[in-house]
Protein backbone atom coordinates (compact mmCIF):
# COMPACT_ATOMS: atom_id res chain seq x y z
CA UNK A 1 -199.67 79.21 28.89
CA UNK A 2 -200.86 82.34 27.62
CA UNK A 3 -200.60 83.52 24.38
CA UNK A 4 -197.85 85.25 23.22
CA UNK A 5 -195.80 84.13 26.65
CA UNK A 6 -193.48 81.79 24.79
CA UNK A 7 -192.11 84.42 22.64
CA UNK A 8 -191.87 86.53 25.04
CA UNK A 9 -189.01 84.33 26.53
CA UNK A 10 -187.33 83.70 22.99
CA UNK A 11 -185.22 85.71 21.23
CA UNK A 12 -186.43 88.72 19.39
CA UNK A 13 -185.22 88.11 16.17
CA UNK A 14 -187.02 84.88 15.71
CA UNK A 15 -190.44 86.06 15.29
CA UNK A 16 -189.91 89.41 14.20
CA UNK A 17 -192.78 88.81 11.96
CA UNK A 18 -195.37 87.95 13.09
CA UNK A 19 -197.92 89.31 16.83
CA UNK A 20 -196.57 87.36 19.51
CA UNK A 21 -200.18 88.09 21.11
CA UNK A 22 -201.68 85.77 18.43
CA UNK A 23 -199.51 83.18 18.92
CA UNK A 24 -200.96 80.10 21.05
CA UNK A 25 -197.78 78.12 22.21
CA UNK A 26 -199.88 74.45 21.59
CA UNK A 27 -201.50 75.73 19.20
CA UNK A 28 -199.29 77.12 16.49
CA UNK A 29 -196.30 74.20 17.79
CA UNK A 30 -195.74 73.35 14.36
CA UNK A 31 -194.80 76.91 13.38
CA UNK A 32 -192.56 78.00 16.59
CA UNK A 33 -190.40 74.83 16.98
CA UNK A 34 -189.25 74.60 13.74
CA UNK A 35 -188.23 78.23 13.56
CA UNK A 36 -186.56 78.15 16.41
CA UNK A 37 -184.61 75.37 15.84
CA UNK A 38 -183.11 76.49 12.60
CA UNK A 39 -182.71 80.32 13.53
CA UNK A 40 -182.56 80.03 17.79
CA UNK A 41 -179.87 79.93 20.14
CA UNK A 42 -178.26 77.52 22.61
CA UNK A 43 -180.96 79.08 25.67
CA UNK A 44 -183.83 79.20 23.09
CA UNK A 45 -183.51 75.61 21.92
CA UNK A 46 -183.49 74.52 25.73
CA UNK A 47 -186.63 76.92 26.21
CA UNK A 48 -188.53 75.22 23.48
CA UNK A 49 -187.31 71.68 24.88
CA UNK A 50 -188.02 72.33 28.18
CA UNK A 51 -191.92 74.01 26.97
CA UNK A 52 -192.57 70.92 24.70
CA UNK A 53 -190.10 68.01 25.80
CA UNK A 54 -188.25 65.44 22.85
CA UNK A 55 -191.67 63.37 21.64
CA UNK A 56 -193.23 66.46 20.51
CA UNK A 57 -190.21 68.38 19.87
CA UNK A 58 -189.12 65.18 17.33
CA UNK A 59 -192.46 64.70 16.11
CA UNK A 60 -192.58 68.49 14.73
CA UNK A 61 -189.38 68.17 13.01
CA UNK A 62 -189.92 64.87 11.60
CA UNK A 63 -193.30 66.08 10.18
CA UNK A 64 -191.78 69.99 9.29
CA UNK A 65 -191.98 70.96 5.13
CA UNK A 66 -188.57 72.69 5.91
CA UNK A 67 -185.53 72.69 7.84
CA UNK A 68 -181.60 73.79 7.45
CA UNK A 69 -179.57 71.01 6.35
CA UNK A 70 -177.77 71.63 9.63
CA UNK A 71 -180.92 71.28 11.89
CA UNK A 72 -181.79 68.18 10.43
CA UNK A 73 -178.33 66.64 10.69
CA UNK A 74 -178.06 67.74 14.15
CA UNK A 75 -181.79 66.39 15.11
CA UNK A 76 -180.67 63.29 13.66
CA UNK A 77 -177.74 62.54 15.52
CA UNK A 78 -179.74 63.66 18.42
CA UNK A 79 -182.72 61.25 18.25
CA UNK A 80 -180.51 58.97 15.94
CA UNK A 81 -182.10 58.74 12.68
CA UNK A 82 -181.44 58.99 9.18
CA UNK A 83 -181.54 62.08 7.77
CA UNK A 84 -184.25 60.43 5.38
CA UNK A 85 -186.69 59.75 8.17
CA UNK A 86 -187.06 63.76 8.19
CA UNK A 87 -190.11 65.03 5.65
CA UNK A 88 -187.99 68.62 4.62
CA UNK A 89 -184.90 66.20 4.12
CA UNK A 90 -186.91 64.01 1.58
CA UNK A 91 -188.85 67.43 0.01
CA UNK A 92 -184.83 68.84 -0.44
CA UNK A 93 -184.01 65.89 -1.94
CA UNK A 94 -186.65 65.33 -4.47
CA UNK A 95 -186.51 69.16 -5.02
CA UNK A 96 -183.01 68.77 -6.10
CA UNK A 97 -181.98 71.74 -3.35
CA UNK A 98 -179.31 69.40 -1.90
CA UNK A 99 -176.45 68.49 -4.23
CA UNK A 100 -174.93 65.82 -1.44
């Protein structure tokens, strides 16, 4: 895919920030999943499945330094896991962010 194609197809608002030109979709995985699935909607979620399918889309979240409470909660129902098996639940935890 050529760069900057992804977000093309996303919504604006999610990477606002940053040149969608210099984004590689394989690339920078570890920076666009995340995002999107804290901050994306219903058809951006399913883009980012679709572009990336549930291994890698699972191993990126497992392995992400942050996430909403509600992603993680959500990804963990999905791929049924603890909440604990996710590394941003863990840093949240230890962090003392989380009071439950």
């Amino acid at each position: 895919m050529k760069k900057g194609a992804l977000l093309q197809t996303l919504s604006k608002h999610l990477f606002w920030d940053v040149d969608a030109a210099t984004v590689d979709a394989e690339k920078h995985r570890g920076f666009i999943i995340p995002r999107v699935m804290d901050r994306g909607t219903r058809s951006d979620v399913q883009a980012i499945w679709n572009q990336y399918g549930a291994d890698t889309v699972k191993d990126v979240l497992l392995h992400a330094p942050s996430l909403q409470r509600k992603t993680i909660f959500f990804f963990a129902n999905q791929f049924r896991l603890r909440p604990e098996a996710f590394r941003a639940f863990r840093k949240s935890q230890e962090m003392g962010t989380w009071t439950h």
